[in-house]
C-alpha atoms as a PDB file:
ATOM      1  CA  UNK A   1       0.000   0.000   0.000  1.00  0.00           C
ATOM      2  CA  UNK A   2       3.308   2.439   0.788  1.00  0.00           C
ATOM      3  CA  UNK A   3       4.019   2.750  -2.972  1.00  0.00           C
ATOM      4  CA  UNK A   4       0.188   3.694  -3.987  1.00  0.00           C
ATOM      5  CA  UNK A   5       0.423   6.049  -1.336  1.00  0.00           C
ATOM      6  CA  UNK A   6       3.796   7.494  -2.322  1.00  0.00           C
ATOM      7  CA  UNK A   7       2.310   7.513  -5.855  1.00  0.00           C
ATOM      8  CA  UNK A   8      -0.813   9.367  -4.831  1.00  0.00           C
ATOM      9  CA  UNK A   9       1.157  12.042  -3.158  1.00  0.00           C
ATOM     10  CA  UNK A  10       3.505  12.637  -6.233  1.00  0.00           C
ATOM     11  CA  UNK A  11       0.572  12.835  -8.222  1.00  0.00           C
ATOM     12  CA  UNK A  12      -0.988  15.160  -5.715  1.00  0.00           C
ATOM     13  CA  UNK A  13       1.823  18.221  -6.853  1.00  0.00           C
ATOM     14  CA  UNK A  14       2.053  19.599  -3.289  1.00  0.00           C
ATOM     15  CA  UNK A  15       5.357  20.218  -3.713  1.00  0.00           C
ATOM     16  CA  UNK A  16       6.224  17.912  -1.191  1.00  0.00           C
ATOM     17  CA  UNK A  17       8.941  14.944  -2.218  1.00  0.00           C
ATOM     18  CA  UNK A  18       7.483  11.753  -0.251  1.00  0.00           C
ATOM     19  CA  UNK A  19      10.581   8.706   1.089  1.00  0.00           C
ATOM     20  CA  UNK A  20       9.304   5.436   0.811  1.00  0.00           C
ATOM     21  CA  UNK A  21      11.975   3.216   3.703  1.00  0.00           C
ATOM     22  CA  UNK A  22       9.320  -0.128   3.306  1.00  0.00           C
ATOM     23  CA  UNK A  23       7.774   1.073   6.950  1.00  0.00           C
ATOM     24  CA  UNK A  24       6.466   4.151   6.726  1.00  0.00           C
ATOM     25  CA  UNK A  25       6.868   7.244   4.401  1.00  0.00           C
ATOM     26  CA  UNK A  26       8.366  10.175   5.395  1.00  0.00           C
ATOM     27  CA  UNK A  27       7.578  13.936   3.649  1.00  0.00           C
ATOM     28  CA  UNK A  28       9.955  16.520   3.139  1.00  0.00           C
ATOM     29  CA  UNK A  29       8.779  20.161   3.273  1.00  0.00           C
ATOM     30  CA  UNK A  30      10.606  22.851   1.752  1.00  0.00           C
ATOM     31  CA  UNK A  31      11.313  25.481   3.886  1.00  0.00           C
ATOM     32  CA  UNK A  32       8.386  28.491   3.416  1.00  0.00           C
ATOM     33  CA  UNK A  33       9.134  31.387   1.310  1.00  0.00           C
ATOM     34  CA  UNK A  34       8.528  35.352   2.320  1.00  0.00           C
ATOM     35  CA  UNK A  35       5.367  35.252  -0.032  1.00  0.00           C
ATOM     36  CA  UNK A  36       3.839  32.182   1.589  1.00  0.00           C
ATOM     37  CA  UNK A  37       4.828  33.299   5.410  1.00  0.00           C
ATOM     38  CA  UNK A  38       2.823  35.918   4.381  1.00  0.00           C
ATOM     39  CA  UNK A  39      -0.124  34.768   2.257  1.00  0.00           C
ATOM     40  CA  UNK A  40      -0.037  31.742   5.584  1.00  0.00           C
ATOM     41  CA  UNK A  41      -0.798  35.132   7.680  1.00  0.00           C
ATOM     42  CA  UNK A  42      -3.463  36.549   5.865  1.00  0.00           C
ATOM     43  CA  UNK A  43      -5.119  33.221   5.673  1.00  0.00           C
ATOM     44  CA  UNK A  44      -4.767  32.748   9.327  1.00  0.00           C
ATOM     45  CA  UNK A  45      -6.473  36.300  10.060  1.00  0.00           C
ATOM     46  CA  UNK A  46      -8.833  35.469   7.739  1.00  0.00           C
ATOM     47  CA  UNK A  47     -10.025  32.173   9.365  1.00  0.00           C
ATOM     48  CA  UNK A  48     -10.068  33.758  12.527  1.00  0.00           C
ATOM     49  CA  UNK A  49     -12.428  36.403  11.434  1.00  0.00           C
ATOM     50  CA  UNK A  50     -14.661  33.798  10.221  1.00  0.00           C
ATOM     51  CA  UNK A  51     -14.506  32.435  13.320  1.00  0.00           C
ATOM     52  CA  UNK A  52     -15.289  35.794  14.905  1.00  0.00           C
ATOM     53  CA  UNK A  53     -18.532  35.704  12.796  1.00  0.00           C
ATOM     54  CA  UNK A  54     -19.689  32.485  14.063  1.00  0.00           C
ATOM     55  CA  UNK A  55     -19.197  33.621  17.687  1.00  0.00           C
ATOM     56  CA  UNK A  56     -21.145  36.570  17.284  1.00  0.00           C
ATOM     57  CA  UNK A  57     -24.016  34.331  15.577  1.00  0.00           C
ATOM     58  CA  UNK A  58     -24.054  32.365  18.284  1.00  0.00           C
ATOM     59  CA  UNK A  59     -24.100  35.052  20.855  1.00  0.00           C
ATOM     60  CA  UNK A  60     -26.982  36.671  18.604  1.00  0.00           C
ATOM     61  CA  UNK A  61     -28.991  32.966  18.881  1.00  0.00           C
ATOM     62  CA  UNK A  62     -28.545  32.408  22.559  1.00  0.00           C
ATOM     63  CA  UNK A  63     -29.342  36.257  23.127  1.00  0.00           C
ATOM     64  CA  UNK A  64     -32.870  35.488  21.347  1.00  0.00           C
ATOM     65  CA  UNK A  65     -33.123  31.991  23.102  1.00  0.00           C
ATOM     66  CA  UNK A  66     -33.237  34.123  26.497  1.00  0.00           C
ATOM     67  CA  UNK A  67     -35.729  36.751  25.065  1.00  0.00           C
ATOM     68  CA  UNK A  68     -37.715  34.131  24.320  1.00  0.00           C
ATOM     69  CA  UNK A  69     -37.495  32.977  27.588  1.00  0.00           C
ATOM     70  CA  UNK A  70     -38.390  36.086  29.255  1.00  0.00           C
ATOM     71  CA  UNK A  71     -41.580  36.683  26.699  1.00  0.00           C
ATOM     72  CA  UNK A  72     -42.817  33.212  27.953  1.00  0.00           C
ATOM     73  CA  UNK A  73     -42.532  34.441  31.302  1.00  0.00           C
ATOM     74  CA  UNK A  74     -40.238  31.426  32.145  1.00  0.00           C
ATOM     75  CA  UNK A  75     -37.546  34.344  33.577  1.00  0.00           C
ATOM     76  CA  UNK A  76     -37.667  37.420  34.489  1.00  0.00           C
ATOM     77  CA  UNK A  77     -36.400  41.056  32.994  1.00  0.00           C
ATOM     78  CA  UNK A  78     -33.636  40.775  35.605  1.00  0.00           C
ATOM     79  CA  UNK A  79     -32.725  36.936  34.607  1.00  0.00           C
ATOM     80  CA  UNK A  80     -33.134  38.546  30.597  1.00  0.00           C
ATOM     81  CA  UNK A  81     -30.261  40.999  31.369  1.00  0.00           C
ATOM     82  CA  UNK A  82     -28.082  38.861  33.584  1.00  0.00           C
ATOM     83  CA  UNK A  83     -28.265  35.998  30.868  1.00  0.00           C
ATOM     84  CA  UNK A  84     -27.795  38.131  28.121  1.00  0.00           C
ATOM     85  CA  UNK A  85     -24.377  40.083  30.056  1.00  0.00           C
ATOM     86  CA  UNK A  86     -23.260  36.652  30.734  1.00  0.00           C
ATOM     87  CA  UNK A  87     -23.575  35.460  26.779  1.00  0.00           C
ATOM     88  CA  UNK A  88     -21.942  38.870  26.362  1.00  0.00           C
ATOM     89  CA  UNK A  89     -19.073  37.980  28.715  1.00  0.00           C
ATOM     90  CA  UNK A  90     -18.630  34.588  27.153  1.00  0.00           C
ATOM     91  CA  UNK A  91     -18.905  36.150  23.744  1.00  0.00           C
ATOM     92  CA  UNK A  92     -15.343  38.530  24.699  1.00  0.00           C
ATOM     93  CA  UNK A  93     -13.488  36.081  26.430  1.00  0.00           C
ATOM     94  CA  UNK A  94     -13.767  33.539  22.738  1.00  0.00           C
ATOM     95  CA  UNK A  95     -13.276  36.498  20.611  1.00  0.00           C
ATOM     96  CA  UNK A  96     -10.089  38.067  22.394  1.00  0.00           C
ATOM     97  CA  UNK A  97      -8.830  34.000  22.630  1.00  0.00           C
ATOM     98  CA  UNK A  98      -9.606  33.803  18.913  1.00  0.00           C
ATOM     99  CA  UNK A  99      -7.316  37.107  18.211  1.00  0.00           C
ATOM    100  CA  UNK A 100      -4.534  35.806  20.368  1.00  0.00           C
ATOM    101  CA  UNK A 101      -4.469  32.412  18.858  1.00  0.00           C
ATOM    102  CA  UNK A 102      -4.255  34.801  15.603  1.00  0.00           C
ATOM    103  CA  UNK A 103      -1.573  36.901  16.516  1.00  0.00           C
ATOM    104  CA  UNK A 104       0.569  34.122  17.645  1.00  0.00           C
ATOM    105  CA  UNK A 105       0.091  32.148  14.483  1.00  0.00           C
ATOM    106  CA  UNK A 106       1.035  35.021  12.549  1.00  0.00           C
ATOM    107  CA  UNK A 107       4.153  35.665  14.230  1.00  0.00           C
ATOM    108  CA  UNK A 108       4.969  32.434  14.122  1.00  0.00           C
ATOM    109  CA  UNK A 109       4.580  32.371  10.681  1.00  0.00           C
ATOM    110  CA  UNK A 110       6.184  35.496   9.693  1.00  0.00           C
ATOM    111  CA  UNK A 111       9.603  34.503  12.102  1.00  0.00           C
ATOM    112  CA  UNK A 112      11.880  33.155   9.499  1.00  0.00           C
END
């Protein structure tokens, strides 16, 4: 099965130069260029603004979740605001995570 796979990856044109020992196959990156340290960085920021966007959805469906809560008369206006400060607290701690985890990843992409 090694050589198939070997074969598939050479096919593949990842630019990556697969070494078949009879065990297990071993890939060789090249080391990253300037342009894809930074196109890696952009992509990363990217992806993490996505992921902003999906927080904030969430935060916007859990926010109408306790509305809909407090309409039924299941809570009340004070257990409306406290839930909806603490899907608001939630909501910062992810987002400032999900920056850090970006900044880090694009230093350590950028460090050469």
């Amino acid at each position: 099965m090694l050589r198939e796979i070997e074969k598939a990856i050479m096919q593949a044109n990842i630019g990556v130069n697969p070494n078949n020992d009879g065990e297990t196959i071993k890939l060789f990156f090249p080391p990253m260029t300037t342009d894809q340290r930074k196109e890696g960085a952009k992509q990363a920021k990217a992806m993490g603004d996505k992921a902003k966007i999906a927080i904030r959805n969430v935060r916007k469906d859990s926010n109408d979740q306790v509305k809909k809560l407090e309409k039924d008369k299941i809570i009340t206006e004070d257990g409306s605001k406290k839930g909806q400060d603490e899907v608001q607290k939630i909501t910062d701690v992810t987002v400032s995570k999900v920056d850090e985890l970006v900044r880090e990843k694009e230093s350590e992409l950028l460090k050469i």
